[in-house]
C-alpha atoms as a PDB file:
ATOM      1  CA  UNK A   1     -27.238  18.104  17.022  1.00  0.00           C
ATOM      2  CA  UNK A   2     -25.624  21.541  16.058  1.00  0.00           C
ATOM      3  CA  UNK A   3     -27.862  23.188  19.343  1.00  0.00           C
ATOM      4  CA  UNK A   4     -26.763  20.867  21.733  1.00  0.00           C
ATOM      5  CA  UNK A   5     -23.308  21.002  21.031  1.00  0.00           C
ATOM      6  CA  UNK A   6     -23.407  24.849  20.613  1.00  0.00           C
ATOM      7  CA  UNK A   7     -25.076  24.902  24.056  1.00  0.00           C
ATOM      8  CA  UNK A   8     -27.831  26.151  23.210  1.00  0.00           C
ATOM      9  CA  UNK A   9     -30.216  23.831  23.037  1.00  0.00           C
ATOM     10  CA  UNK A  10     -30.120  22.048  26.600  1.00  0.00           C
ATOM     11  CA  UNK A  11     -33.635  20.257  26.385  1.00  0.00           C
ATOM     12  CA  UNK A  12     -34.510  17.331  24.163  1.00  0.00           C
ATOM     13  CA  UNK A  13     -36.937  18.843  21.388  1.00  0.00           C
ATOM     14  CA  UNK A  14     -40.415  17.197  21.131  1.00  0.00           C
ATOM     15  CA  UNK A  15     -41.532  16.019  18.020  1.00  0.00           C
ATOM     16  CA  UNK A  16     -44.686  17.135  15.800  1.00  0.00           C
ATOM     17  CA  UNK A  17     -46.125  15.401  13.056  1.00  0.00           C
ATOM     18  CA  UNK A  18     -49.009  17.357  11.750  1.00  0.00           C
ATOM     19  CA  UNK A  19     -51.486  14.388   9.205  1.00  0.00           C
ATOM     20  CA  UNK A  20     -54.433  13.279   8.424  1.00  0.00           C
ATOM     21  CA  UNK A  21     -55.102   9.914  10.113  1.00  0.00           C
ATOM     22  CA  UNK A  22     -54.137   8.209   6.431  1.00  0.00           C
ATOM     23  CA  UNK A  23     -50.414  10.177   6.187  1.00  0.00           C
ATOM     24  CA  UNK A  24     -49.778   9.864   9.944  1.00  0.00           C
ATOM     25  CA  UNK A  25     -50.005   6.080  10.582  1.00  0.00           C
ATOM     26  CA  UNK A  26     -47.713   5.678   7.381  1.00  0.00           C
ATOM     27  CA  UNK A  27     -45.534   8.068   8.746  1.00  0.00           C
ATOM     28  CA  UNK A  28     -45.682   8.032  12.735  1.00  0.00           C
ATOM     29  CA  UNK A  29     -43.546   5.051  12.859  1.00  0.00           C
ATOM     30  CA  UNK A  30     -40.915   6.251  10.530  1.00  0.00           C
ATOM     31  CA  UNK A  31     -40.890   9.074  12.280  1.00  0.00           C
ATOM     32  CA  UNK A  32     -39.829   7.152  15.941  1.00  0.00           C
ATOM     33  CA  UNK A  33     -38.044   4.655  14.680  1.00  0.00           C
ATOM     34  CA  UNK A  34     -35.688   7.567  12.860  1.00  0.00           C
ATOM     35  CA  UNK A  35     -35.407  10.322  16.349  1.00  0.00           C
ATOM     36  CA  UNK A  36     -35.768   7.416  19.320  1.00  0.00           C
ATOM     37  CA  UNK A  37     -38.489   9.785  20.775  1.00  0.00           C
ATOM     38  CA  UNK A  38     -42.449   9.692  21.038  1.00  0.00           C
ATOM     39  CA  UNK A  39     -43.875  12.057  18.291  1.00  0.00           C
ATOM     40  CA  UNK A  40     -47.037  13.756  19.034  1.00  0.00           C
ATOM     41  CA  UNK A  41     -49.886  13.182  16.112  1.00  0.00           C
ATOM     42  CA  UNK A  42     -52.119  16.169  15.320  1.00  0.00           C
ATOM     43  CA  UNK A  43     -54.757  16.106  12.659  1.00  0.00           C
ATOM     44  CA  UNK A  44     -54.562  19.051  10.136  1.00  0.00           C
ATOM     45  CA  UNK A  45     -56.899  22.000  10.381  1.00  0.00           C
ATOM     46  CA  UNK A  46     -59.661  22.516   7.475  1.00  0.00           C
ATOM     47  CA  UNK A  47     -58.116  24.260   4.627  1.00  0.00           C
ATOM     48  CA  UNK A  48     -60.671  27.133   4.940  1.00  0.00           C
ATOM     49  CA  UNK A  49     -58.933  27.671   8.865  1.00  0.00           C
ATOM     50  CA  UNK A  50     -55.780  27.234   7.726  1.00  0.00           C
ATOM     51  CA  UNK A  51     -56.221  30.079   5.048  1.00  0.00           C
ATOM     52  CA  UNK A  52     -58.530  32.304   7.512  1.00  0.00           C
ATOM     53  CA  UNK A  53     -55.773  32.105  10.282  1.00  0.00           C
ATOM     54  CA  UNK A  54     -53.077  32.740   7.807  1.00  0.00           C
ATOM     55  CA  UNK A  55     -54.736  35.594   6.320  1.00  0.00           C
ATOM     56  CA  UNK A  56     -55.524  37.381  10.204  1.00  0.00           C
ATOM     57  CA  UNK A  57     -51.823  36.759  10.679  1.00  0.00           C
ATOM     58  CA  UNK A  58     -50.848  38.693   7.498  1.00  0.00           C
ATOM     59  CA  UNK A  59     -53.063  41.501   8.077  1.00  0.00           C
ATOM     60  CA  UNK A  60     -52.333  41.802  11.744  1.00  0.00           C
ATOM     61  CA  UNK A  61     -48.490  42.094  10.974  1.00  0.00           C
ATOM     62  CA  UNK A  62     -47.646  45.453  10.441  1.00  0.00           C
ATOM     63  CA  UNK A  63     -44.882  44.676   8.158  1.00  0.00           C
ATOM     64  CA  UNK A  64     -44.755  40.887   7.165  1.00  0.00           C
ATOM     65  CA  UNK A  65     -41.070  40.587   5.857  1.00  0.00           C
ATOM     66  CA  UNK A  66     -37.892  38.186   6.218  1.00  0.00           C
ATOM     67  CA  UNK A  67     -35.293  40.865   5.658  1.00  0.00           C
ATOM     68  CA  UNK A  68     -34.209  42.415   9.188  1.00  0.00           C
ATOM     69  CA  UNK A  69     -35.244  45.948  10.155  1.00  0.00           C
ATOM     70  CA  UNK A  70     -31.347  47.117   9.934  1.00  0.00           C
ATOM     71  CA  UNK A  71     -30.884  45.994   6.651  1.00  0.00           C
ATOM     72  CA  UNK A  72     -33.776  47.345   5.253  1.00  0.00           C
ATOM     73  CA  UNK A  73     -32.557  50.522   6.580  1.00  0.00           C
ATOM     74  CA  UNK A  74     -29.393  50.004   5.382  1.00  0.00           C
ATOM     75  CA  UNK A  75     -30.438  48.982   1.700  1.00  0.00           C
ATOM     76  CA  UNK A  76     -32.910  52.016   2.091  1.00  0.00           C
ATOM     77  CA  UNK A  77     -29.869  54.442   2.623  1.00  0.00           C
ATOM     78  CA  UNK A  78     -27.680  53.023  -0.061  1.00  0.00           C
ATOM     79  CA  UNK A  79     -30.616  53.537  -2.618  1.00  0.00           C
ATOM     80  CA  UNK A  80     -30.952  57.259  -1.611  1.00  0.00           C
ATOM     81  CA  UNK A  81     -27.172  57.495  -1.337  1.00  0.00           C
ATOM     82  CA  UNK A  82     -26.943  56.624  -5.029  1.00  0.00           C
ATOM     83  CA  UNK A  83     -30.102  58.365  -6.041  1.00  0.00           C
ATOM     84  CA  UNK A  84     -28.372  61.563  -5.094  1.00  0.00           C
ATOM     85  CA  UNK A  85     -25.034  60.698  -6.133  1.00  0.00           C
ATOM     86  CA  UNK A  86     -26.729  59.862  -9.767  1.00  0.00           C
ATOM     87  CA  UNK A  87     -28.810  63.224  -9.322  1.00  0.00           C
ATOM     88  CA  UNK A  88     -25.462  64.840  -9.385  1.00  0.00           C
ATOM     89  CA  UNK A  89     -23.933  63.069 -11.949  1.00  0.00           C
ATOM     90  CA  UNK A  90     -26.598  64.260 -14.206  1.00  0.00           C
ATOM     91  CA  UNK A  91     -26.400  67.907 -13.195  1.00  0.00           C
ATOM     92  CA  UNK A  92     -22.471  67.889 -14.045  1.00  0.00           C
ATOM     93  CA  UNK A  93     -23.019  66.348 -17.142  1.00  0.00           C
ATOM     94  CA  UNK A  94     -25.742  68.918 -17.868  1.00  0.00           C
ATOM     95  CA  UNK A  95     -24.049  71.906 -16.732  1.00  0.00           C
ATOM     96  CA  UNK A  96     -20.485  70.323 -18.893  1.00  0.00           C
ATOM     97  CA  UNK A  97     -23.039  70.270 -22.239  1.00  0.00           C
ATOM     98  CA  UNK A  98     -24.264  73.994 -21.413  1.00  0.00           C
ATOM     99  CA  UNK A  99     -20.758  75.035 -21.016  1.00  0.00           C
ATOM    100  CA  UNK A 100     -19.381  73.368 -24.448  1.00  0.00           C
ATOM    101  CA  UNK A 101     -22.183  75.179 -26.101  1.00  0.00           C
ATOM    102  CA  UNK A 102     -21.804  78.300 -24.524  1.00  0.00           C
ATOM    103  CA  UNK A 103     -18.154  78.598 -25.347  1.00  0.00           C
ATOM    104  CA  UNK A 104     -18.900  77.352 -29.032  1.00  0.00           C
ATOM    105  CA  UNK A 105     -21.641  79.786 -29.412  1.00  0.00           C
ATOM    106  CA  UNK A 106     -19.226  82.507 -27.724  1.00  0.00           C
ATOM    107  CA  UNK A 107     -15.944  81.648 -30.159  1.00  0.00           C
ATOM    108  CA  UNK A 108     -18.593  81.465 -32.954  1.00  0.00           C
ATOM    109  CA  UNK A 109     -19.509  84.735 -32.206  1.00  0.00           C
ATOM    110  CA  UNK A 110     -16.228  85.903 -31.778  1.00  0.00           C
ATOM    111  CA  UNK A 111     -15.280  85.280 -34.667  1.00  0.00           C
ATOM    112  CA  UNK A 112     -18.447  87.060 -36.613  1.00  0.00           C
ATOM    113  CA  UNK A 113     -17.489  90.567 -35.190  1.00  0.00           C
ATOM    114  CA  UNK A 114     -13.872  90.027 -36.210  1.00  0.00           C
ATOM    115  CA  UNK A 115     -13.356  93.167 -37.973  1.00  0.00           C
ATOM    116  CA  UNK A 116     -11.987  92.786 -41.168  1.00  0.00           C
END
């Protein structure tokens, strides 16, 4: 294994197999034959306790997510980064427009009072 050559892993792991009784005999020996170690059998819990527990779990969690806290903060800063960064894009590009039309409208007017 990966672990135990790693060294992290110094303990054998112990072996689950969660069935009903049908699933487990079919599988139990399978199961030894394939790791060399005794597997522990453990009937399944009723669907309604499975979803009950599962649903306590995701309402106690404050923030049920896979993505780590620092790159959540990190994507979270690069979105504001370019929010503000696009922000000010935009205002360049507006003020740019305002000035070509202010110096057309200025030339155009220019040349009205032209005397002659």
């Amino acid at each position: 294994m990966v672990g135990e050559l790693e060294g992290w892993l110094t303990a054998s792991p112990k072996w689950h197999l969660v069935a009903d009784p049908v699933n487990a005999t079919e599988w139990e020996a399978v199961l030894r034959a394939a790791v060399n170690e005794p597997v522990s059998v453990t009937e399944p819990p009723a669907p309604a306790v499975l979803a009950a527990g599962t649903a306590k779990r995701a309402a106690a969690a404050e923030k049920s997510n896979l993505l780590p806290a620092e790159f959540a903060a990190q994507y979270h800063q690069q979105f504001c980064g370019r929010l503000w960064l696009r922000g000010l894009a935009y205002a360049g590009l507006a003020y740019a427009v305002f000035l070509v039309i202010y110096f057309c409208a200025v030339s155009v007017l220019g040349y009205r009072n032209l005397p002659g």
